[in-house]
Every structure is written in C-alpha cells, then in structure tokens.
Protein backbone atom coordinates (compact mmCIF):
# COMPACT_ATOMS: atom_id res chain seq x y z
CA UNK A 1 8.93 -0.87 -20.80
CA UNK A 2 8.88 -0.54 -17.13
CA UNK A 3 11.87 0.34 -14.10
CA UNK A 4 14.27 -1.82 -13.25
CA UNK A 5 14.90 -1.36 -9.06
CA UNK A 6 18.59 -0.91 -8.34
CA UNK A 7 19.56 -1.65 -5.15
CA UNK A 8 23.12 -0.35 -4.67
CA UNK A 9 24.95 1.04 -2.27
CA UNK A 10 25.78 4.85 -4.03
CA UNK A 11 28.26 7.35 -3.25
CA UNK A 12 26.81 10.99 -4.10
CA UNK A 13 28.83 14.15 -4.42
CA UNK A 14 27.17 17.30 -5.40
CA UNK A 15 29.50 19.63 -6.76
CA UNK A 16 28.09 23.46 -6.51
CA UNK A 17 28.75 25.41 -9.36
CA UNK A 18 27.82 29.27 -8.93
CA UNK A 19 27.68 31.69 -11.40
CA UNK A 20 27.08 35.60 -10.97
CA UNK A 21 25.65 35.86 -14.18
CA UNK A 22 23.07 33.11 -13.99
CA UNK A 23 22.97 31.87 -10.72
CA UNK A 24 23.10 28.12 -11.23
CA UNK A 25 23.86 25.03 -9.20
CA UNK A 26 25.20 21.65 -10.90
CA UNK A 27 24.08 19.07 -9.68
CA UNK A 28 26.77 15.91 -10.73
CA UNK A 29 26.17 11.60 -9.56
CA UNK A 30 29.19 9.33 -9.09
CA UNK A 31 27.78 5.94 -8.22
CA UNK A 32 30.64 3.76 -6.82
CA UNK A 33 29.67 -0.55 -7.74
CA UNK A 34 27.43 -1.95 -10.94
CA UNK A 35 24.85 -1.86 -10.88
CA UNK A 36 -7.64 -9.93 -16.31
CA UNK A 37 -8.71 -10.13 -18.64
CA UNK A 38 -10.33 -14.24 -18.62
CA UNK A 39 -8.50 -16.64 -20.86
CA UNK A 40 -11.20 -16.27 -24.03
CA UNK A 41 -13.75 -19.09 -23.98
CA UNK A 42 -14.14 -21.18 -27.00
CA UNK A 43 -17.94 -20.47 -28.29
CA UNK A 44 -18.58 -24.12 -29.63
CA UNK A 45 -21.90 -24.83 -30.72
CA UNK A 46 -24.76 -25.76 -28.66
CA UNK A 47 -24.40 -29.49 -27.59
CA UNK A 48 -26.66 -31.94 -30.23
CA UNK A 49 -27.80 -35.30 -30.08
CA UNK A 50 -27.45 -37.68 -33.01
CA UNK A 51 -29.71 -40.35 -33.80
CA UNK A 52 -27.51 -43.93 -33.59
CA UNK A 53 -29.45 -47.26 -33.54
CA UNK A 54 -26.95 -48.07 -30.19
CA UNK A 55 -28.10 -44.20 -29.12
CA UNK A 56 -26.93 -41.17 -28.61
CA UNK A 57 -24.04 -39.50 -27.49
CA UNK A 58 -22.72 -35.78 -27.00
CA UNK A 59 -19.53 -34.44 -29.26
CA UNK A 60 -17.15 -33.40 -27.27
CA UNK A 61 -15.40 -30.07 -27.54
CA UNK A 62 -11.93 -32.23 -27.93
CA UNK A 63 -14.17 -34.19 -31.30
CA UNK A 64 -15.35 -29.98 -32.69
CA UNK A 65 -11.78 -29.46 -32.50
CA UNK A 66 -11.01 -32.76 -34.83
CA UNK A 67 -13.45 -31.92 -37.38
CA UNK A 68 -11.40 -28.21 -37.72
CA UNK A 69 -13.70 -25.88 -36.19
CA UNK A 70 -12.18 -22.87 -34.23
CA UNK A 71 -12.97 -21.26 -30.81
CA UNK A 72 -14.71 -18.26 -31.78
CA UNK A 73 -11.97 -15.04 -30.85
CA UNK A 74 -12.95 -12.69 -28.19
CA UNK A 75 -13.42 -9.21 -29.60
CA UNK A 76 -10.99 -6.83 -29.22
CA UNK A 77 -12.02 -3.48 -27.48
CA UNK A 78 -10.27 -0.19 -27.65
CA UNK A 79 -10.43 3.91 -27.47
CA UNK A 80 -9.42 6.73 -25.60
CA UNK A 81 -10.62 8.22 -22.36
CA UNK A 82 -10.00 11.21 -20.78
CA UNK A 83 -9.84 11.35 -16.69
CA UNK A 84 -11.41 14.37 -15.85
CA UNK A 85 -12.39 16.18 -12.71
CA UNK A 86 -11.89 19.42 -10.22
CA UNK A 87 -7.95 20.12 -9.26
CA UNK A 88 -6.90 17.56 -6.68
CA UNK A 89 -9.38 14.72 -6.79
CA UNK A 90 -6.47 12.26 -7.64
CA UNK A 91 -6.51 12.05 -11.52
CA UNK A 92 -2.52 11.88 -11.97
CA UNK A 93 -2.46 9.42 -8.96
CA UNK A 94 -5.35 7.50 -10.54
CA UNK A 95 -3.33 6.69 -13.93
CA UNK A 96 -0.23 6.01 -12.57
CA UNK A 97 -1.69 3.33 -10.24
CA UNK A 98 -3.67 1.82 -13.08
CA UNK A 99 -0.36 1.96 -14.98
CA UNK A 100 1.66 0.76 -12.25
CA UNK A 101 4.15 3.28 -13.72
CA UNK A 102 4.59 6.89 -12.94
CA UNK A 103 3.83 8.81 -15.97
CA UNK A 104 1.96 11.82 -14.64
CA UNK A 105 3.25 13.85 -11.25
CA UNK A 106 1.33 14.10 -8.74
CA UNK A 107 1.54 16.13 -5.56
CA UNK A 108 -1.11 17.44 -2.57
CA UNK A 109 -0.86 21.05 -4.73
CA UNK A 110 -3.77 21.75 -6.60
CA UNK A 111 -3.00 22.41 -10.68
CA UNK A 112 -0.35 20.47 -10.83
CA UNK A 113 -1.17 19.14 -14.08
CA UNK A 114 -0.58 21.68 -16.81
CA UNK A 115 -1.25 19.78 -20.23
CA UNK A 116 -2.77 16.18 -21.62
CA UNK A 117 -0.62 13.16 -20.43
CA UNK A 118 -1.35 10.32 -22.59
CA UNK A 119 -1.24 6.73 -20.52
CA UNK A 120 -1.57 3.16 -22.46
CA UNK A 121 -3.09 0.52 -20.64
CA UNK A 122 -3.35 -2.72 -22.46
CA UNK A 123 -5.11 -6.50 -21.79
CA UNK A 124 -5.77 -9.67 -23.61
CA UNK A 125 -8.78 -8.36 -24.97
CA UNK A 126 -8.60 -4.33 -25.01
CA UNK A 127 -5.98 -1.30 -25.40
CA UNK A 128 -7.39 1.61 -23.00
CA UNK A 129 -5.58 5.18 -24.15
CA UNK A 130 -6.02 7.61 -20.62
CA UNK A 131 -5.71 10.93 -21.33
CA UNK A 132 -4.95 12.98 -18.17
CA UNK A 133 -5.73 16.48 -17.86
CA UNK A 134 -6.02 19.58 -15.93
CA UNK A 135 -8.82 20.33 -13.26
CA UNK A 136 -11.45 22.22 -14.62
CA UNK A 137 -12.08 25.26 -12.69
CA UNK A 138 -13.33 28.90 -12.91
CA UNK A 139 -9.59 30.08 -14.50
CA UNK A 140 -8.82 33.70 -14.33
CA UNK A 141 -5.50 34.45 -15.89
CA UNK A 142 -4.42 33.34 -19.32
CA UNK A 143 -2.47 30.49 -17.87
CA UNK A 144 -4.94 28.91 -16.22
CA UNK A 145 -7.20 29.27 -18.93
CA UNK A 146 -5.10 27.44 -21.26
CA UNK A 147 -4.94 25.15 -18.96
CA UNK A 148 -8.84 24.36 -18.45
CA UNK A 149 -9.24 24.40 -22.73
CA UNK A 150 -6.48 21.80 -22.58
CA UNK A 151 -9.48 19.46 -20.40
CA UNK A 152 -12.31 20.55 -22.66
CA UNK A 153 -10.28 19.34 -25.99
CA UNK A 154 -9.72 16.28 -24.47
CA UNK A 155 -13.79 15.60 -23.75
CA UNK A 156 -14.06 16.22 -27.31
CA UNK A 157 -11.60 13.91 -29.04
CA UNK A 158 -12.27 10.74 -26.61
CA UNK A 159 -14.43 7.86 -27.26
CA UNK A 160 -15.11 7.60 -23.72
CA UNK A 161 -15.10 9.66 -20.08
CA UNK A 162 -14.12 9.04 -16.31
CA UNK A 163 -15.64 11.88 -14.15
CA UNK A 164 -13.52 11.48 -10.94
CA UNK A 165 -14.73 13.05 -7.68
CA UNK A 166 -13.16 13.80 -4.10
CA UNK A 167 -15.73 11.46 -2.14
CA UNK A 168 -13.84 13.25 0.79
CA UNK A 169 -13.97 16.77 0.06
CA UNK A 170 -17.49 17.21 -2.22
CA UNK A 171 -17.52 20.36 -4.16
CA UNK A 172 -21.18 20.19 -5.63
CA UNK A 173 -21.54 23.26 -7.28
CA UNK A 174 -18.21 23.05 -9.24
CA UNK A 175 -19.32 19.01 -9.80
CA UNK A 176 -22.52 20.40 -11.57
CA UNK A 177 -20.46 22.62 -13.76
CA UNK A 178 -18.79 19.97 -15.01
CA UNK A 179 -21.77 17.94 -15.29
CA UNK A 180 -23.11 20.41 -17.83
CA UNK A 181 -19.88 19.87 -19.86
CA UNK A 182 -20.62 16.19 -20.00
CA UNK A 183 -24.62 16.91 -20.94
CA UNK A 184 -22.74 18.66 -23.71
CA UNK A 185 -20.24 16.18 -24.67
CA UNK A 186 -22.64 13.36 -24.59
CA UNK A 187 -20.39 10.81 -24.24
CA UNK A 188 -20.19 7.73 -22.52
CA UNK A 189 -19.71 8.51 -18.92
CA UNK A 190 -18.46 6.56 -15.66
CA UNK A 191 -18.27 7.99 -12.61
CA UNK A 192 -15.19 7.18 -9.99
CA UNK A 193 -15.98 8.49 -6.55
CA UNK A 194 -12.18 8.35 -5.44
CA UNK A 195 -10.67 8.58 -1.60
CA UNK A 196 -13.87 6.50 -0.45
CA UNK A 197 -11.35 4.83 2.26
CA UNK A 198 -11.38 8.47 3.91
CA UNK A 199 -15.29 8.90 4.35
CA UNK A 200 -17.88 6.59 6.60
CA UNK A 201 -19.71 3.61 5.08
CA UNK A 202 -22.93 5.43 5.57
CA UNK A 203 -22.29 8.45 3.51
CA UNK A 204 -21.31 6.11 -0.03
CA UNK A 205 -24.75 5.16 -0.80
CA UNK A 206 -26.38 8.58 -0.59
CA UNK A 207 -23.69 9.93 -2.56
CA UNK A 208 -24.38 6.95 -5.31
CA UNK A 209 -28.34 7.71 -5.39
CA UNK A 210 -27.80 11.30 -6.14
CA UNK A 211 -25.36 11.15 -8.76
CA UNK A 212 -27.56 8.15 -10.24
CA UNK A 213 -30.42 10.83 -10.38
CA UNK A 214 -28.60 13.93 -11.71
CA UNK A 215 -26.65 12.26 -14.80
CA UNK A 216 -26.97 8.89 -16.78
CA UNK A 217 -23.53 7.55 -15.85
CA UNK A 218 -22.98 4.19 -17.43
CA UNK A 219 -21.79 2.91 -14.36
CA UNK A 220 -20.69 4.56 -10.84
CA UNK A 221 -18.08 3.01 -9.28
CA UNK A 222 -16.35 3.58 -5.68
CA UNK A 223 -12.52 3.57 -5.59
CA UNK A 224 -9.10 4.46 -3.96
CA UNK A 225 -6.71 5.38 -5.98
CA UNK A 226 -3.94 5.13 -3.50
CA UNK A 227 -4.88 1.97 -2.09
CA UNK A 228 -5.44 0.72 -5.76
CA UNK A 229 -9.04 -0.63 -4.32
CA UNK A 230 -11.76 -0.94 -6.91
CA UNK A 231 -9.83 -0.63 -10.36
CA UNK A 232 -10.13 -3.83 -11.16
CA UNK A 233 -13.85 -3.16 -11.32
CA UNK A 234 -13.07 0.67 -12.82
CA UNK A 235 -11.14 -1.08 -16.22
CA UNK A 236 -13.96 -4.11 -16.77
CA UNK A 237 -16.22 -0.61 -16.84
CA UNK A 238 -14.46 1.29 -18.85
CA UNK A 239 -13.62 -1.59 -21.12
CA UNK A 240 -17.30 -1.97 -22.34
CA UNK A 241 -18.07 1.36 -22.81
CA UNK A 242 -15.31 1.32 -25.86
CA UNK A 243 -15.83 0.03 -29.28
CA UNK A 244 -14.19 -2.55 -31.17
CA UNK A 245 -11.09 -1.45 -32.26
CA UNK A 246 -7.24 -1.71 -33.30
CA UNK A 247 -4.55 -1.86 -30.98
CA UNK A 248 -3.40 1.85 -31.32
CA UNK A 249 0.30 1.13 -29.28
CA UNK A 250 2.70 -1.64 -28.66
CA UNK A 251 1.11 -4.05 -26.15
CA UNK A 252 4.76 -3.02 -23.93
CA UNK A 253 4.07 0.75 -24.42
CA UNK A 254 2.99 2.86 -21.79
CA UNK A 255 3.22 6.57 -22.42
CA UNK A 256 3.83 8.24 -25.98
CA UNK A 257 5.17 11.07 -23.50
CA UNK A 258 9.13 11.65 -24.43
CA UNK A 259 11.64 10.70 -21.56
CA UNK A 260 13.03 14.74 -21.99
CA UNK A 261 9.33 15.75 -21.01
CA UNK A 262 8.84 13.34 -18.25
CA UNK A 263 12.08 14.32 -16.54
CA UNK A 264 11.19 18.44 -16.85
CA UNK A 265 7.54 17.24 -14.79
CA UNK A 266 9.64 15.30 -12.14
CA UNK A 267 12.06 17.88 -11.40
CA UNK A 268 8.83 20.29 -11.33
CA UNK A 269 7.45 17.93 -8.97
CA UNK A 270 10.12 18.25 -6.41
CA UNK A 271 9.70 22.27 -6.73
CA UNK A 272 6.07 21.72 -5.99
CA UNK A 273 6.94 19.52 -3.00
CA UNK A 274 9.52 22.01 -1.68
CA UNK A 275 8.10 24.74 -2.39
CA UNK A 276 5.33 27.02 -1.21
CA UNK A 277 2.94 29.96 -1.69
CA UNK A 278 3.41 31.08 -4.89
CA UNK A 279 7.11 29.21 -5.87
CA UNK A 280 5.16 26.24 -7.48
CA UNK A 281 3.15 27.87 -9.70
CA UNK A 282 5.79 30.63 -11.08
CA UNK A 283 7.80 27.87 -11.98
CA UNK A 284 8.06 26.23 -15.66
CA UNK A 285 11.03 23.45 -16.58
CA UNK A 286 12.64 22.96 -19.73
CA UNK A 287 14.80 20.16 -20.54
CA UNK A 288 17.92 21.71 -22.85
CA UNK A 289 19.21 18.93 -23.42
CA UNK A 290 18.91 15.12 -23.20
CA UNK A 291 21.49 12.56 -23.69
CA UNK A 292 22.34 9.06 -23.37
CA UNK A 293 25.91 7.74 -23.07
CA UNK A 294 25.69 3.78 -24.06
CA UNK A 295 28.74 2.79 -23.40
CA UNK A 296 28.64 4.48 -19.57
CA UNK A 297 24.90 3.33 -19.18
CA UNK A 298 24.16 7.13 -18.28
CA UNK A 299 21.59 9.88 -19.39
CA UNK A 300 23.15 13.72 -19.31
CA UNK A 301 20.07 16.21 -18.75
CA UNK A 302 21.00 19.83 -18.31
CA UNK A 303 17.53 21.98 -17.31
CA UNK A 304 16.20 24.89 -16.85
CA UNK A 305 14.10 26.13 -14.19
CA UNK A 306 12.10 29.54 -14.87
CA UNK A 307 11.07 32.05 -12.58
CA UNK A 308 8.72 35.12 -12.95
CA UNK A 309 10.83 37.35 -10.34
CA UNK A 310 14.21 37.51 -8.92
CA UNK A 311 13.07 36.98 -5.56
CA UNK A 312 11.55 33.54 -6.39
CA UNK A 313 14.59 32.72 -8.23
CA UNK A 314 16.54 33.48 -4.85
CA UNK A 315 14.14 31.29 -3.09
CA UNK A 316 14.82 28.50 -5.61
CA UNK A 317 18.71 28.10 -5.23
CA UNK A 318 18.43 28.64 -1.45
CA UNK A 319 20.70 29.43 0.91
CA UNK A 320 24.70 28.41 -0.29
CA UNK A 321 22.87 26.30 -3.31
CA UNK A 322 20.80 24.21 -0.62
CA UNK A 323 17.42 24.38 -1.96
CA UNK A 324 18.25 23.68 -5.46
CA UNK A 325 20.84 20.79 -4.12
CA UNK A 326 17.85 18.77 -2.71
CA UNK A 327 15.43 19.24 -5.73
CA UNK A 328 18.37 17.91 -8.30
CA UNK A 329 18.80 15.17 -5.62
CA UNK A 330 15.02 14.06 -5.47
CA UNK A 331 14.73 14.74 -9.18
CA UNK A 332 17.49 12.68 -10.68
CA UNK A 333 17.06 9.61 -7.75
CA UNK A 334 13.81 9.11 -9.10
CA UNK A 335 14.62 9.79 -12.71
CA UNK A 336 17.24 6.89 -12.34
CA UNK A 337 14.43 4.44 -10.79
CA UNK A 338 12.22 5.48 -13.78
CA UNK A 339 14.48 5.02 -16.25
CA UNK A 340 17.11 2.36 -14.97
CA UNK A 341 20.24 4.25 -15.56
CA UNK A 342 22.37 6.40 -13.94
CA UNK A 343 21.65 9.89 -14.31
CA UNK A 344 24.04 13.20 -13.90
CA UNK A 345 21.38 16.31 -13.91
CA UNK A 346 22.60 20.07 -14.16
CA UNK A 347 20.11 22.67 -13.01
CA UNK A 348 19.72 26.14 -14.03
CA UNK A 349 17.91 28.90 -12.51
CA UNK A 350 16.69 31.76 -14.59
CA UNK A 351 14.00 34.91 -14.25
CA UNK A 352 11.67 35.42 -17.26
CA UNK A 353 9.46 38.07 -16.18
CA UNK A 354 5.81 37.72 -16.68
CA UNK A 355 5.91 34.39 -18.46
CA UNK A 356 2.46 32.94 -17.38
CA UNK A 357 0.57 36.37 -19.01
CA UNK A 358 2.15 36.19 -22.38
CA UNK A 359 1.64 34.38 -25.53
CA UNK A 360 4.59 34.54 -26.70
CA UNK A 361 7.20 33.09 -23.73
CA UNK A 362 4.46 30.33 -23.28
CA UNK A 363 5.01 28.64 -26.87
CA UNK A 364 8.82 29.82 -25.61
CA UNK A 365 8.74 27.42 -22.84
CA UNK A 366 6.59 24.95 -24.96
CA UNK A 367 3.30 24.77 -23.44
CA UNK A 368 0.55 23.27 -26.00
CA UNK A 369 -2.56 25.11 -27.25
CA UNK A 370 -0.67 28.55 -27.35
C-alpha cells in the first residue's frame, strides 16, 4: 500500500457551481494523457572440540546445518504506542515520516489533530501500532475536552508511550502535567526531544540530565522529525520496550484509517492552511459520499464543509468561489498522489450553528467519544 507518483502533464478546469440555497462550489478534474531490522543470526551452539586420535577439529556451522539443526528464529516483537505530547510539538509529522506515508495532517496550527489516528509500522522482527493523538492541554470548551480524553484513552490502552517535546519551544510547566499522567499510567516511557536541529549543541545535554532526573524514561532520545534524523535510533527503542507478540496487520498495511476519513482530514488541512483566526477551528468535514469508478480509474467524493456562522461560511467560499476553488484544488491534487487515481471532488459549504458546544451535532458530524 503506498502512492504511486504521476507525473503528467494535466489540464484542470474548475467549473463553479453556485447555489442560493446552499452556497456551494464544485470543484470537477479533467486530466488530458494516461497516466533494519539485521538479517536474524543463526544461534548455533557454542563451538566444541572432539577428541580424534589425528586431533581435533571445529564443526562448522555449514556441518550443524547437515546434521538438521535450525538457526534459532529471532523473536518477534509487537504492541501499540501512543505519541503523545503538548499541541504542536510535531506528533502528526513524526508518524508520517516514520511511515513514509501521510496518514495524519499536519499543519503549523496548533490542535490540528482532533481524534486517534492509528499508523502500522512493520520490520523483519516487530509490528509497531502508533496511535496519534491530540495535544494535551488545559481544554475549556466541550470540544476541546473531548479532544484531550481522546489522548488520555489512548495512554491507557497502549503497551507502550512516546512523550514528544518541542526541544525548541520548552513549555515546562505543561511538560510536568503530563508527566504526572505518565506517573499515573506507569507505562513504559521514551522520551523524543523533537526539532533538536533548531536549538544550539550546548543546550541538548542539560535538557537530557533534567528529564533523566524528573522521570524514569526507558530511553531519551534526540530527533527531527522533519529531517527524519534520529528515528532509526527512536524504532530500535521503541522496539524493545514491546513484548512478544502477533503481527496484529498485514506486513503491507499502513493505516486501518478509511480512505473517506483520510480525504475529509486533507481537505481540512487545506482550510487550516488557508485559513485564519478562528476559520480553522469552526470548521468540521464530512465525506457524503465516496466512490470509485474502475473502469475510469477515478474516485467521486462529494463533501461537506461545516461552519458555526454565516460569516465564516462567507469567508470559506471567498470572493466569486475563489477561496473554496483553491482548497478543492490542494485537496484533491494531493488526494490523487495519496491514492494514485484521479480524483473529481465536489465541495459544499454549510452553517450548523453551535456545533462544537453540543452533544448531539458532534456524534452528527461523527466525532468519537461523544
């Protein structure tokens, strides 16, 4: 499971279709043209010397093999581990780059991540299951709440924990909150001190002894997420903290998320990029519907994007359609990297007052834990 690049030459027309009523804009694709895990080493026995009245001499491993003795398997490690942390230390980023796949958004917004996104990472010798999840932070509304008990389930249910934390912008009071939660959870525990390509040499080491002395990590290790430096060293971590264990996914699977879910997040994630104040956060997507055409190698998605007021809906077409032109564009190019297909995507604007306060439009729009 995995992209496939296309490298085409494209011909786009975006057809605007308004409506009074709803005030939507279609947004329609014509394409023109076609498109370390180490090798396990054999545990033979120690090497033994038999007596021979012309001497001795050593059995080789090829001679064990003869004589029907087998290299001894590597055992096979697995669990799940939540990626936890304050908004915006790089948790989404984090999985995506150990997945080499984009599974979770990510943008410079804080709370962009609204529920668990599950990510399957899987060697010779081990199946890691991440679970992504909201920041954890003092939540006022009902929303946000949800959001921060959607983290706190996930430290419960996991064999296994990565703290992540902003080497570049330190929080320490909010870090020791959180560091209660794990004193709690007593779990196994590695730290990730991410962005450590944005701070000075001379402030790591500091930052390693007093984390060393406040919690019992099992191992702290310095990374950059972006830059992809230090995960190597992050998975062999993570891989013995976890138990032995079955292989809980196909060996090609990377997300249990469904492709309908994935592509309401990405078109969320071009509202968050676009957007500003409080636009990103008043918006919710919802995938109506989600279809593939096999014989025209093309996936229909018709969504909805939900407002809390009729000014932010306003803001959200833009001018003559313009806004909500160049988040279908960004949305469905990248949908059509992710999933190797052509893609025709028809957006929908709509107000539902109020829907972050109450219960009830929140399991309407499908949010979990409601």
């Amino acid at each position: 499971m995995g992209p496939s690049a296309v490298n085409e030459k494209e011909t786009i027309k975006l057809e605007e279709a308004k409506s009074e009523e709803t005030g939507t804009e279609e947004i329609e694709t014509k394409e023109a043209g076609a498109e370390e895990a180490e090798e396990p080493r054999p545990a033979g026995e120690p090497e033994a010397e038999e007596p021979s009245t012309e001497g001795s001499e050593e059995a080789s491993s090829e001679e064990r093999e003869s004589e029907g003795e087998e290299p001894k398997e590597k055992k096979f490690r697995s669990g799940y581990v939540a990626l936890i942390g304050l908004p915006n230390v790089g948790k989404s980023t984090l999985l995506n780059q150990l997945l080499g796949y984009k599974v979770a958004i990510a943008t410079p917004k804080p709370q962009t991540t609204r529920f668990q996104v599950r990510g399957v990472l899987t060697g010779e010798d081990f199946q890691i299951v991440f679970v992504d999840t909201p920041g954890i932070h003092d939540a006022k509304g009902l929303f946000n709440k949800l959001m921060v008990e959607q983290a706190l389930k996930a430290i419960e249910e996991v064999d296994a924990i990565v703290f992540i934390v902003d080497a570049a912008n330190r929080h320490p009071q909010a870090e020791e909150k959180i560091i209660e939660i794990l004193r709690k959870a007593n779990k196994p525990t590695i730290l990730a001190l991410n962005k450590v390509d944005l701070i000075n040499k001379g402030e790591l080491l500091p930052m390693i002894d007093y984390f060393s002395k406040v919690y019992p990590f099992k191992a702290i290790v310095p990374i950059s997420a972006l830059e992809r430096d230090g995960l190597d060293i992050l998975v062999k971590e993570i891989v013995e903290t976890l138990p032995e264990g079955p292989m809980y996914y196909d060996p090609d699977t990377l997300t249990d998320q469904p492709q309908r879910l994935l592509a309401a997040e990405i078109i969320r994630e071009k509202i968050f990029m676009l957007t500003r104040q409080e636009i990103p956060y008043a918006s919710a997507v919802v995938v109506e519907e989600f279809r593939e055409d096999p014989e025209r190698d093309i996936i229909y998605i018709q969504a909805t994007v939900y407002v809390e007021k009729d000014s932010q809906k306003g803001i959200i077409i833009g001018k003559g359609g313009q806004m909500l032109k160049k988040v279908g564009t960004l949305a469905r190019e990248e949908l059509e990297f992710l999933f190797g297909k052509k893609v025709h995507l028809e957006l929908w604007v709509k107000v539902l007052k109020g829907w972050r306060k109450e219960e009830k439009l929140l399991r309407r729009l499908g949010f979990p834990g409601v």
